[in-house]
C-alpha atoms as a PDB file:
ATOM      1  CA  UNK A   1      20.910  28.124  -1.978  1.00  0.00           C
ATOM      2  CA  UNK A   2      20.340  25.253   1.249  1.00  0.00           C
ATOM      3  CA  UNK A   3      21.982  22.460   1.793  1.00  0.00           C
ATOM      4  CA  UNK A   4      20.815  19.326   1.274  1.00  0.00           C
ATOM      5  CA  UNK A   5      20.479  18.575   4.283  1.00  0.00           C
ATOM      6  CA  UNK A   6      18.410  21.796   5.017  1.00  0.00           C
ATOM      7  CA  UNK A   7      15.998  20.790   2.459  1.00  0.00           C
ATOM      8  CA  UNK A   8      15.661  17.320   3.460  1.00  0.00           C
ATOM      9  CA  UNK A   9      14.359  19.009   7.202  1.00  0.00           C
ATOM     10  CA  UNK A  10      12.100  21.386   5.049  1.00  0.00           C
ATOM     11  CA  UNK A  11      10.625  18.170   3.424  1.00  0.00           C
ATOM     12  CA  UNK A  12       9.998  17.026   6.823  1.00  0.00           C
ATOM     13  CA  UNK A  13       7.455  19.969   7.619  1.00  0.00           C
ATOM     14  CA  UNK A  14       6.016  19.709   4.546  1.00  0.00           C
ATOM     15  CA  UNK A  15       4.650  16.082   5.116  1.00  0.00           C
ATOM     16  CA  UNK A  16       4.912  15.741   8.823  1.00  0.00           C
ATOM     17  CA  UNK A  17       1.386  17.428   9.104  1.00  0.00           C
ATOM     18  CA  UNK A  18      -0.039  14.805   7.293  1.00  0.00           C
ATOM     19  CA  UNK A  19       1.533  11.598   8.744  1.00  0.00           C
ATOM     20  CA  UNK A  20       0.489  12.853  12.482  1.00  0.00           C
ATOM     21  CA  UNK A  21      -3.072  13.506  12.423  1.00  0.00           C
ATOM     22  CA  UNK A  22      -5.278  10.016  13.081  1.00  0.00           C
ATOM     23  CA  UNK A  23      -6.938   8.835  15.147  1.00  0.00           C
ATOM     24  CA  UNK A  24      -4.058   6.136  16.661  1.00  0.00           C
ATOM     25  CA  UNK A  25      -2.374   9.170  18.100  1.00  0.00           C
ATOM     26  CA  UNK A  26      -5.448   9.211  20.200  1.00  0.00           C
ATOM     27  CA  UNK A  27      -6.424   5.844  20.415  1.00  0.00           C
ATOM     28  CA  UNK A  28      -2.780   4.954  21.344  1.00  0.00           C
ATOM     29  CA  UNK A  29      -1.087   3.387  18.757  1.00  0.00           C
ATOM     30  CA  UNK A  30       0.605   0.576  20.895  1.00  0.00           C
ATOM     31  CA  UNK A  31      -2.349  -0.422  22.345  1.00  0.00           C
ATOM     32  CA  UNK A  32      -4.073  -0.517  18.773  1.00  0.00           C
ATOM     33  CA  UNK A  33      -1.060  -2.958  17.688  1.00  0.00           C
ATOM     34  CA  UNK A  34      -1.399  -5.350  21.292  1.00  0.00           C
ATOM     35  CA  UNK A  35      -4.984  -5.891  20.412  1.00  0.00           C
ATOM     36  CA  UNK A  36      -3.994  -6.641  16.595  1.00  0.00           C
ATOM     37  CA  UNK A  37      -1.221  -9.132  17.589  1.00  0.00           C
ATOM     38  CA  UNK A  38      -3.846 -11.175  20.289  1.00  0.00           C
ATOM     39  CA  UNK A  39      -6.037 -11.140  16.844  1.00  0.00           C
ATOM     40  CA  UNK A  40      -2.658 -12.313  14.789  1.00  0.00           C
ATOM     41  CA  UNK A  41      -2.354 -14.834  17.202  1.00  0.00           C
ATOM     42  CA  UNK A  42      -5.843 -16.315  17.224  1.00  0.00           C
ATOM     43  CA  UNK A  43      -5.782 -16.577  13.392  1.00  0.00           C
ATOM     44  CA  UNK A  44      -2.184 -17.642  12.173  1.00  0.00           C
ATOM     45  CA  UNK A  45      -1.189 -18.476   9.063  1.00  0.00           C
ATOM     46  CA  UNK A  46       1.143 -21.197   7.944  1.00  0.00           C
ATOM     47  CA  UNK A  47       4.869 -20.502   8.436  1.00  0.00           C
ATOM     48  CA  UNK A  48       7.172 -18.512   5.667  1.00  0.00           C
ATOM     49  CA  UNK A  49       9.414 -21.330   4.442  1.00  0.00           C
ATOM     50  CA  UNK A  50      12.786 -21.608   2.717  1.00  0.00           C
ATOM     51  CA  UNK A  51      10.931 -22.087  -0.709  1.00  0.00           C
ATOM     52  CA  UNK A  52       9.003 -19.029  -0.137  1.00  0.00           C
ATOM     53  CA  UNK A  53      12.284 -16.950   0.631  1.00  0.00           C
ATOM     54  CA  UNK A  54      13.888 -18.121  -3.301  1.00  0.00           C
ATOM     55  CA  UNK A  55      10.724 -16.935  -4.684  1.00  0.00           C
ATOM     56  CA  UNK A  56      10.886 -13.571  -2.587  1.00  0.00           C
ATOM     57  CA  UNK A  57      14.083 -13.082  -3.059  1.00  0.00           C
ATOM     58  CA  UNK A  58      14.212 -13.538  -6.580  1.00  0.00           C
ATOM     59  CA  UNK A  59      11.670 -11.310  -7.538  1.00  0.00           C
ATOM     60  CA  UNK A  60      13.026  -8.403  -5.876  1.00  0.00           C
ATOM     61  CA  UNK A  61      15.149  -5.984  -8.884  1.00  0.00           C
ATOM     62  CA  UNK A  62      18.501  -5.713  -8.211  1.00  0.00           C
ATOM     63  CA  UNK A  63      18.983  -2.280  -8.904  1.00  0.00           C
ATOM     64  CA  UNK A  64      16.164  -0.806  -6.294  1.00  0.00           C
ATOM     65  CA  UNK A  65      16.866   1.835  -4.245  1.00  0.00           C
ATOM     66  CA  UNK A  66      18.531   1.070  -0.579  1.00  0.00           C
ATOM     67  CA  UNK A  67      16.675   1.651   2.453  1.00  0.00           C
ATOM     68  CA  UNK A  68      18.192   2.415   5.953  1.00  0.00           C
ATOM     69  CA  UNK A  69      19.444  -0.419   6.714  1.00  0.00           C
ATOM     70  CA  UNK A  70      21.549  -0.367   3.105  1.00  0.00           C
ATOM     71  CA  UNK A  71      21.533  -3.780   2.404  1.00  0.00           C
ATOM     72  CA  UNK A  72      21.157  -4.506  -0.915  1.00  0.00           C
ATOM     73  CA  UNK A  73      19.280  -7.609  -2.946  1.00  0.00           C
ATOM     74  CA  UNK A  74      22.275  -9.212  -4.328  1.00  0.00           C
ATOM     75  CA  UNK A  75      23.874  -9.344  -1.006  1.00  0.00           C
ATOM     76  CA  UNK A  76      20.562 -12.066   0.453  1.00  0.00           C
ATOM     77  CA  UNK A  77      20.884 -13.413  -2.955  1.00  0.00           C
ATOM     78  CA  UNK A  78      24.766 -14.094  -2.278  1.00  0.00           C
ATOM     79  CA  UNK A  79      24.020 -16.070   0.521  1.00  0.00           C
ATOM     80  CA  UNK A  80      24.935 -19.729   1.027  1.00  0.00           C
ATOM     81  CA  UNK A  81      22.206 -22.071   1.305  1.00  0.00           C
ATOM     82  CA  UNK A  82      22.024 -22.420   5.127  1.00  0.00           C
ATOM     83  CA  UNK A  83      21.810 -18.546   5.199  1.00  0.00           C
ATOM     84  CA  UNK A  84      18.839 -18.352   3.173  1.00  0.00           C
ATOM     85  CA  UNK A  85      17.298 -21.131   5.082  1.00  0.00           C
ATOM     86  CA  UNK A  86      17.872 -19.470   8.511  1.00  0.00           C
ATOM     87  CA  UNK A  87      16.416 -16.595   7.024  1.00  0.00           C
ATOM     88  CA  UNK A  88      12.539 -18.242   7.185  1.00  0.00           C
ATOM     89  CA  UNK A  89      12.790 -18.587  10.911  1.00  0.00           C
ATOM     90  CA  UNK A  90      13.838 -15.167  11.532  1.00  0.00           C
ATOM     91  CA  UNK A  91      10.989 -13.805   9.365  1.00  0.00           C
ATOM     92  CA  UNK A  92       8.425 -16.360  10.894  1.00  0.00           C
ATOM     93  CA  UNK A  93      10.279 -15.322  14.357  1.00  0.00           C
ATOM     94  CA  UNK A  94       9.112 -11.636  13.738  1.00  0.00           C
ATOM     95  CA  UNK A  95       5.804 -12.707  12.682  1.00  0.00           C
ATOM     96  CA  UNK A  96       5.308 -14.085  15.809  1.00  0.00           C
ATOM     97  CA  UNK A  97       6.502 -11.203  17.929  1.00  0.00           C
ATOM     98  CA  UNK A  98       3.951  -8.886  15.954  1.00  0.00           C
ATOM     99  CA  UNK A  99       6.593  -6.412  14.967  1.00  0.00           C
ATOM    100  CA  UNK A 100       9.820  -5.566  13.602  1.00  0.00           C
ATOM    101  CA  UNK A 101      13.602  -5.194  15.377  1.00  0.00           C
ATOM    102  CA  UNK A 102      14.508  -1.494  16.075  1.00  0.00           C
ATOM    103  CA  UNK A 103      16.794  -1.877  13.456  1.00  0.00           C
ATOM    104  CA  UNK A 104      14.682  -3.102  10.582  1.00  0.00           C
ATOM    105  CA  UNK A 105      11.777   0.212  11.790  1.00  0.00           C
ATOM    106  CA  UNK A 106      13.443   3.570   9.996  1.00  0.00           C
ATOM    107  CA  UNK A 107      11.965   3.813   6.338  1.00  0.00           C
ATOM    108  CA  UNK A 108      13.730   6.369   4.347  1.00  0.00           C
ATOM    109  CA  UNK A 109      11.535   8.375   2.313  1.00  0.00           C
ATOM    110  CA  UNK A 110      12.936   9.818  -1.032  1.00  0.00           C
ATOM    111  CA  UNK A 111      11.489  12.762  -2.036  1.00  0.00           C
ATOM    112  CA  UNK A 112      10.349  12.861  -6.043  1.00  0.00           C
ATOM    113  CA  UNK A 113       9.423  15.860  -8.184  1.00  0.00           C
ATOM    114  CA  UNK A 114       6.293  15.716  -9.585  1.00  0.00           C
ATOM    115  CA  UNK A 115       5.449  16.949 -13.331  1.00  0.00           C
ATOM    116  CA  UNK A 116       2.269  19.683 -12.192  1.00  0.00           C
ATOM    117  CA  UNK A 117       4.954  20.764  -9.522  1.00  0.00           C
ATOM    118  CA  UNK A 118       4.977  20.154  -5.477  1.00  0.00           C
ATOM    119  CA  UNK A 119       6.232  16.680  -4.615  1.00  0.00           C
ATOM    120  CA  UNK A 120       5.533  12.723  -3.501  1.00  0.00           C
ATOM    121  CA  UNK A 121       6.960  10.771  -1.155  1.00  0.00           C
ATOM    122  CA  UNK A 122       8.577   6.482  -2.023  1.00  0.00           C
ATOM    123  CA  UNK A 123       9.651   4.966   1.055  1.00  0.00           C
ATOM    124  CA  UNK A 124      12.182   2.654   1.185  1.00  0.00           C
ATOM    125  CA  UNK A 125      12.125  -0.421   3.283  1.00  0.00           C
ATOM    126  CA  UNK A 126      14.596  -2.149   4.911  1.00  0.00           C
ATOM    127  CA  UNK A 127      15.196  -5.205   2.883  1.00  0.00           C
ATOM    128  CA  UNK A 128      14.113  -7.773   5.113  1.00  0.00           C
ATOM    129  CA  UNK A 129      10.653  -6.390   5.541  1.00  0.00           C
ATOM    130  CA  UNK A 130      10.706  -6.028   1.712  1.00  0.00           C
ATOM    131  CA  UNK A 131      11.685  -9.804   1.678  1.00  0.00           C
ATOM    132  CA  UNK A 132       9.109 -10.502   4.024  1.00  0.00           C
ATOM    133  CA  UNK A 133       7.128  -8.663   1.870  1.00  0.00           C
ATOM    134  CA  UNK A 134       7.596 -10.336  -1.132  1.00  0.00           C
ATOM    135  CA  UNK A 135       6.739 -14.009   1.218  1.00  0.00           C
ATOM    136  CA  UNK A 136       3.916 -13.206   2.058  1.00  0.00           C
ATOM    137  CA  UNK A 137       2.095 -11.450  -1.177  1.00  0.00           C
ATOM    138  CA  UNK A 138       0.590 -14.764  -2.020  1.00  0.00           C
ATOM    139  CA  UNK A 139      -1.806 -13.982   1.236  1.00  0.00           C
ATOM    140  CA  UNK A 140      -2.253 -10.580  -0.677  1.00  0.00           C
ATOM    141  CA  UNK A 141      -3.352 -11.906  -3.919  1.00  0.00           C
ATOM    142  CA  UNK A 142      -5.655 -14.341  -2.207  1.00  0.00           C
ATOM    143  CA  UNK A 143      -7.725 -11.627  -0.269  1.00  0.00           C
ATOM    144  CA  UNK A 144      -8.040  -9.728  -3.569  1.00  0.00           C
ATOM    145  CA  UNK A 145      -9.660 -12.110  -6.020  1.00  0.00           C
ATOM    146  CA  UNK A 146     -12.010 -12.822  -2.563  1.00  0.00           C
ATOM    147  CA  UNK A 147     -12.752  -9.304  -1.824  1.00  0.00           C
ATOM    148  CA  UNK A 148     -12.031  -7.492  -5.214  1.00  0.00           C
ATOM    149  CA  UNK A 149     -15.646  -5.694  -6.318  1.00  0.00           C
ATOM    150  CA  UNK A 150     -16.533  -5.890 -10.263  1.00  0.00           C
ATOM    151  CA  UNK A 151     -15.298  -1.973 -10.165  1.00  0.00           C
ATOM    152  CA  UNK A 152     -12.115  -2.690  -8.974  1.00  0.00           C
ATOM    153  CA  UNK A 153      -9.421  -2.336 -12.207  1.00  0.00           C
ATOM    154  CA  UNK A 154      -6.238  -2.915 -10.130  1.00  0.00           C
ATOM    155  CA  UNK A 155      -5.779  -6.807  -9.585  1.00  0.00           C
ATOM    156  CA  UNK A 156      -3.227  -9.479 -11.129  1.00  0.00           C
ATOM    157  CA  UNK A 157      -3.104  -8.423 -14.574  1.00  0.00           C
ATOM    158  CA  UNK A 158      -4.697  -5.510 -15.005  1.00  0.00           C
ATOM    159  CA  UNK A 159      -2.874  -2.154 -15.250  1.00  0.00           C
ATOM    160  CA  UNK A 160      -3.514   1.870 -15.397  1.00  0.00           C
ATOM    161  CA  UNK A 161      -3.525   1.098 -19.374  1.00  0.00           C
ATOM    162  CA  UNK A 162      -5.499  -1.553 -19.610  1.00  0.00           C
ATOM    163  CA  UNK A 163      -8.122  -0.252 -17.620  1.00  0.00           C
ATOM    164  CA  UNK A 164      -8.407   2.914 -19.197  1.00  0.00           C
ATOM    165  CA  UNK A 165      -8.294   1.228 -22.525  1.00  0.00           C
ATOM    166  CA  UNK A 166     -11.261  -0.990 -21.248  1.00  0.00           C
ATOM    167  CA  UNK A 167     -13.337   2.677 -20.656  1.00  0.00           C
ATOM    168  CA  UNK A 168     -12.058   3.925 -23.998  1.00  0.00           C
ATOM    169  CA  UNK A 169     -14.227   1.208 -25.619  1.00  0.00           C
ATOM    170  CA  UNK A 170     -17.481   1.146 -23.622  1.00  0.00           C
ATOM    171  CA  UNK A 171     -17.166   5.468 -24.974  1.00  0.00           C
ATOM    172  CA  UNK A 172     -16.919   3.859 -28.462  1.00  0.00           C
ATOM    173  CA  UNK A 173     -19.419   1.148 -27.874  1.00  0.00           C
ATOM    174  CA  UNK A 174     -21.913   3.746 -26.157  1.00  0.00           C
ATOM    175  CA  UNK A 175     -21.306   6.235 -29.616  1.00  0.00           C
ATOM    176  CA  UNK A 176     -22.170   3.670 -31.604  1.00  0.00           C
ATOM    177  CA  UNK A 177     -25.606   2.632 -29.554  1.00  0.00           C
ATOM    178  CA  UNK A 178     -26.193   6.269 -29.586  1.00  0.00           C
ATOM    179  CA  UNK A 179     -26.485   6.445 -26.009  1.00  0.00           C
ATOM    180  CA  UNK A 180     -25.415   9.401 -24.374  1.00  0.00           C
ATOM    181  CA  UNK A 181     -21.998   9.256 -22.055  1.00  0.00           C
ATOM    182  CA  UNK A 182     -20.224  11.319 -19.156  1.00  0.00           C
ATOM    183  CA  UNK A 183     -17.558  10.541 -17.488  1.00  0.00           C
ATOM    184  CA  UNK A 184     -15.476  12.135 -14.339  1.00  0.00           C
ATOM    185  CA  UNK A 185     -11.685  11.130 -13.689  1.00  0.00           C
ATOM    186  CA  UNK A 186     -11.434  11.780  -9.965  1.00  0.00           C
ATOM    187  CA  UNK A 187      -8.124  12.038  -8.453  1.00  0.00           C
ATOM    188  CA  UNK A 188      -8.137  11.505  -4.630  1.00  0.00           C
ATOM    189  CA  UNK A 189      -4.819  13.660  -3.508  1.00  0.00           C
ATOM    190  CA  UNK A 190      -2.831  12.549  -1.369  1.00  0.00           C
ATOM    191  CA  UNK A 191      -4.763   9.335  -0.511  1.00  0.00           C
ATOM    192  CA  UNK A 192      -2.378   7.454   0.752  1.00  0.00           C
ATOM    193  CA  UNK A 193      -0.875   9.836   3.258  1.00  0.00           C
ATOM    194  CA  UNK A 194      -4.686  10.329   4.264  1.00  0.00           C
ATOM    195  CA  UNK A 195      -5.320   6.711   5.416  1.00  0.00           C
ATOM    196  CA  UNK A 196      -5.765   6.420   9.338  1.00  0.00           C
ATOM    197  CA  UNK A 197      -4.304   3.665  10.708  1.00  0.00           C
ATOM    198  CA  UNK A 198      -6.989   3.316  13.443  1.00  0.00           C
ATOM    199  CA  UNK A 199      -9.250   3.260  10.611  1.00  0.00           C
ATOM    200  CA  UNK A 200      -7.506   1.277   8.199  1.00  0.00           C
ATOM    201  CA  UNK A 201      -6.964  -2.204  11.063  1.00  0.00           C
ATOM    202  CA  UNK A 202     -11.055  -2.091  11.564  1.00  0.00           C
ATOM    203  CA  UNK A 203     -12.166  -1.951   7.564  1.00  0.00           C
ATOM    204  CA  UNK A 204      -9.130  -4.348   6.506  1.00  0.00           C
ATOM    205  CA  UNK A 205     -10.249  -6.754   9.521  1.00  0.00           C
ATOM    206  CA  UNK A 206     -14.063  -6.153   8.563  1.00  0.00           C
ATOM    207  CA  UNK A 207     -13.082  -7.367   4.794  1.00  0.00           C
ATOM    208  CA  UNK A 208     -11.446 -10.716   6.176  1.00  0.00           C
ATOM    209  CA  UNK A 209      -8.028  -9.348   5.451  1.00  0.00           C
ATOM    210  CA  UNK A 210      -5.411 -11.608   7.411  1.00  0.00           C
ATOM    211  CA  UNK A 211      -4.577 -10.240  10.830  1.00  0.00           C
ATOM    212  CA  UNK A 212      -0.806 -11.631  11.209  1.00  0.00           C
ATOM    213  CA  UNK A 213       0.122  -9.526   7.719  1.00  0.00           C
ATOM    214  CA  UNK A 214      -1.928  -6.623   8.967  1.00  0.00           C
ATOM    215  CA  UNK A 215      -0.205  -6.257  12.429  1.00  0.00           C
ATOM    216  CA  UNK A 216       3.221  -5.659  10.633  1.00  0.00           C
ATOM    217  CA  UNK A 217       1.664  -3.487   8.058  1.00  0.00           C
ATOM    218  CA  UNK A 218       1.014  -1.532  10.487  1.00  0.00           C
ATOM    219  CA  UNK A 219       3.610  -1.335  12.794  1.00  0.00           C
ATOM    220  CA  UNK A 220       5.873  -0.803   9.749  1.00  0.00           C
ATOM    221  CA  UNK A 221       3.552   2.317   8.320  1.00  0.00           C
ATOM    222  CA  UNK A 222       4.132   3.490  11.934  1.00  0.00           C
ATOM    223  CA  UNK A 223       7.674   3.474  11.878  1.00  0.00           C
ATOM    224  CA  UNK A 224      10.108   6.576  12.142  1.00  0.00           C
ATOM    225  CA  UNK A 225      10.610   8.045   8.941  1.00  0.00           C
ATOM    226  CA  UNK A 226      13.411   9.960   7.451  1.00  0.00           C
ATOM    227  CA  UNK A 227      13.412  12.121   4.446  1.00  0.00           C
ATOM    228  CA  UNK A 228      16.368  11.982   2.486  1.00  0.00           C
ATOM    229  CA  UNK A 229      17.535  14.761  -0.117  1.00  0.00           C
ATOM    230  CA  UNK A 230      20.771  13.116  -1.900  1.00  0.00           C
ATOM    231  CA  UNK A 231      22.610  11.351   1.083  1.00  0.00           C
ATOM    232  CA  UNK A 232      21.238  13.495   3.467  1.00  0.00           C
ATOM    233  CA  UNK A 233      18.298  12.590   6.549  1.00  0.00           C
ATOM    234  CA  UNK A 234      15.912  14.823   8.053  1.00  0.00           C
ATOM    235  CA  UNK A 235      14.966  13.820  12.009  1.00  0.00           C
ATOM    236  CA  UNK A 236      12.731  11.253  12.436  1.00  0.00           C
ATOM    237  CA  UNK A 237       8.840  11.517  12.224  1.00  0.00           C
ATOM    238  CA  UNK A 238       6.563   9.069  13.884  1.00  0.00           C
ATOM    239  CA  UNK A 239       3.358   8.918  12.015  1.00  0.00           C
ATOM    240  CA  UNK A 240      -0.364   7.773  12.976  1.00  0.00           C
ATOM    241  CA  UNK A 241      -1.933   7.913   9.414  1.00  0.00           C
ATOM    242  CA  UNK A 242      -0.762   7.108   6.098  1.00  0.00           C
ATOM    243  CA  UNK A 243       0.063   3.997   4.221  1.00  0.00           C
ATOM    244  CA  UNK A 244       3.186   4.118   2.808  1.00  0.00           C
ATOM    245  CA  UNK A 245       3.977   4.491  -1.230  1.00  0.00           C
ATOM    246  CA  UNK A 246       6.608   1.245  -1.891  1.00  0.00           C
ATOM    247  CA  UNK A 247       4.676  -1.073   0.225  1.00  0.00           C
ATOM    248  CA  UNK A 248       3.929  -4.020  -1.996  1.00  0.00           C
ATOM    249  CA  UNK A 249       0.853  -4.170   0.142  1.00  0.00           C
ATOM    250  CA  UNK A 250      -0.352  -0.565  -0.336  1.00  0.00           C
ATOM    251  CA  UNK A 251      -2.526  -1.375  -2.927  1.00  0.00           C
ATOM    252  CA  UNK A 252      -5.042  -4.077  -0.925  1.00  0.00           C
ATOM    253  CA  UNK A 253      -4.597  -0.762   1.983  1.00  0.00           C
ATOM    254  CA  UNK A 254      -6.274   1.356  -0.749  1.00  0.00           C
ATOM    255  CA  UNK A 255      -8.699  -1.237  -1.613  1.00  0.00           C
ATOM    256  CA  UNK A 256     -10.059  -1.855   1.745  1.00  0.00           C
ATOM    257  CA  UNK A 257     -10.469   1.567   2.965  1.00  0.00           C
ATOM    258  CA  UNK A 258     -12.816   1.976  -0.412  1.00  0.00           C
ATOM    259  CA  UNK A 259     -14.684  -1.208  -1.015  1.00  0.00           C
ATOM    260  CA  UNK A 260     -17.153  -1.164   1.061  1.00  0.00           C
ATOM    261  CA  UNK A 261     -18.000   3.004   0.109  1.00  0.00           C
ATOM    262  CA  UNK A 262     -18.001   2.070  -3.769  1.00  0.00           C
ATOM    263  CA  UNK A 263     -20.213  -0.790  -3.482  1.00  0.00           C
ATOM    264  CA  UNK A 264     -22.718   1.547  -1.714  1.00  0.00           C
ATOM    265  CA  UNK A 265     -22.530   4.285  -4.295  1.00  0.00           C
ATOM    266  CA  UNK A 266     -22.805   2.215  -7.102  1.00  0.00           C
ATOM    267  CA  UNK A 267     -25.775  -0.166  -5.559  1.00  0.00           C
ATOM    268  CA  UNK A 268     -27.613   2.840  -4.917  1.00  0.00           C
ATOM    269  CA  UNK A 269     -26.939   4.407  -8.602  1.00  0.00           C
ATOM    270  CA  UNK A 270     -26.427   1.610 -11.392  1.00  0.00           C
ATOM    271  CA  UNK A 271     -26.515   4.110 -14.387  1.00  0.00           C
ATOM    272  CA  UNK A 272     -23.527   6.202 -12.884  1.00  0.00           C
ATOM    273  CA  UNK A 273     -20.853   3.412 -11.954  1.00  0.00           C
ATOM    274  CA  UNK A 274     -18.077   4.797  -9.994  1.00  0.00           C
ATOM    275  CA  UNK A 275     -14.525   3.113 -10.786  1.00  0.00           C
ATOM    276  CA  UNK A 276     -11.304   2.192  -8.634  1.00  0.00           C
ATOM    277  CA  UNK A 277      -7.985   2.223  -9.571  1.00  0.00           C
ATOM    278  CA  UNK A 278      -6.138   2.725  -6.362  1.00  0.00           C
ATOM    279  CA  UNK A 279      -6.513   6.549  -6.339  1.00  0.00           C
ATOM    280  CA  UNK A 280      -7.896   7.371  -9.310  1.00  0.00           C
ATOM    281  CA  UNK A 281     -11.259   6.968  -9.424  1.00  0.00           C
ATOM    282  CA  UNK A 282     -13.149   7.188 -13.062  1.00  0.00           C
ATOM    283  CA  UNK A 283     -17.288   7.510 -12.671  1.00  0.00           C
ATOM    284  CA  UNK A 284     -19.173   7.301 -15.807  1.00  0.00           C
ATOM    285  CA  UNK A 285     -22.980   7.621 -16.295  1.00  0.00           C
ATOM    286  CA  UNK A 286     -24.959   6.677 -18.975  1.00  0.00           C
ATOM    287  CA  UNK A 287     -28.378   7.612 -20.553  1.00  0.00           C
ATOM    288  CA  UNK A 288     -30.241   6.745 -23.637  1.00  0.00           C
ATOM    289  CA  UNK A 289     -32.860   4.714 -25.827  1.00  0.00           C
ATOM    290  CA  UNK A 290     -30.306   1.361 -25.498  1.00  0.00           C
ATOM    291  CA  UNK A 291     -30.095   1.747 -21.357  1.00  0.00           C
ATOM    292  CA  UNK A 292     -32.177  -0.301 -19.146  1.00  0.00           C
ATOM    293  CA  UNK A 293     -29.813  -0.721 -16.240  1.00  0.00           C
ATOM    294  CA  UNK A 294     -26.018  -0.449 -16.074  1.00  0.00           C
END
């Protein structure tokens, strides 16, 4: 039977393949991220403030797993006033800078079973980027109702459910016009840990996404991860591709490495729409006596 620790380092070269194979390793990662902060820097945004930090704060669950740092909501929540409010500099501080402090880089990634078998990866952030996080995801929401196509199900107050409620209903609506459906549930695997960093700062740029949040996306998807089997960490791995799973961010990632590919497929093919919701990816086609266009 191994350790945990031995399985932890197994998990490692399970994923490690994956996480080290863009283009940044070519393209040299730290010169990618000096050009993005010059771009940061030319486009800022308007500082985090001590109002912002309440909201962040708040909204973060109490009970959510620790990341390497191990400090835990209720402890920034805790805070006196003045520590909260010295907290918006520090974040606007690192904005600035373009990057994180060494000690705020190692996400710990916990392993998960998944039901078909094999695994996924949730990485846990330290709690200040998660904070920071949490700050700036008005920026997020903005860029989405802007960018968002008409296929794109996952936006403020939509969900998996709702959106595959939403197909169950044009089926029903289709039956009942007699026109003839079909419909393919695609399932990209893996998508996240496929995303190429290189790749991911030109399309996000290209769809107007802000630079400053994008430059520590990016250098905090390039951080060292750890994989961690109960208490135990594997070595370090420091990745070129893949957006992390946990990122409250990850799902704007997903949606500008797509956009612009979806909008061309379904342009080019109105009767057989092609759907988005982050990974899965429903296409349905239609065809009958009712159907003009779609």
């Amino acid at each position: 039977m191994l350790e945990p620790l031995e399985l932890a380092q197994a998990q490692q070269q399970v994923w490690e393949p994956d996480w080290c194979k863009g283009s940044a390793r070519e393209l040299d990662l730290a010169a990618l991220l000096k050009w993005l902060r010059d771009q940061a820097r030319a486009h800022p945004l308007n500082d985090i403030t001590s109002a912002d930090v309440e909201v962040g704060l708040s909204s973060i669950k109490l009970g959510t797993g620790l990341g390497g740092d191990g400090v835990a909501p209720l402890m920034l929540r805790s805070l006196p006033r003045e520590g909260k409010r010295d907290l918006a500099p520090l974040l606007n501080a690192c904005e600035w800078q373009g990057g994180w402090p060494r000690q705020l880089l190692l996400v710990v990634m916990a392993v998960l079973p998944k039901e078909a078998g094999g695994s996924r990866t949730i990485g846990l952030l330290t709690m200040l980027v998660r904070l920071w996080c949490r700050c700036r995801k008005p920026h997020g929401r903005k860029w989405t109702e802007a960018v968002a196509g008409y296929f794109d199900d996952a936006v403020p107050g939509s969900s998996a459910g709702a959106a595959a409620y939403e197909r169950a209903v044009l089926d029903e609506t289709a039956a009942a016009l007699q026109v003839n459906v079909i419909e393919a549930l695609w399932d990209l695997s893996k998508f996240y840990d496929s995303v190429d960093m290189g790749r991911l700062v030109v399309t996000a740029l290209s769809w107007g996404y802000p630079p400053q949040i994008l430059v520590m996306l990016i250098t905090t998807y390039a951080a060292p991860r750890a994989m961690r089997i109960v208490v135990c960490l594997s070595a370090g791995v420091s990745p070129s591709a893949s957006v992390i799973t946990g990122c409250g961010e990850g799902c704007n990632m997903a949606r500008a490495m797509v956009r612009g590919m979806l909008q061309v497929l379904n342009e080019a093919n109105p009767a057989v729409q092609l759907r988005q919701y982050i990974d899965d990816m429903p296409q349905k086609g239609w065809k009958g006596p009712q159907v003009r266009s779609c």
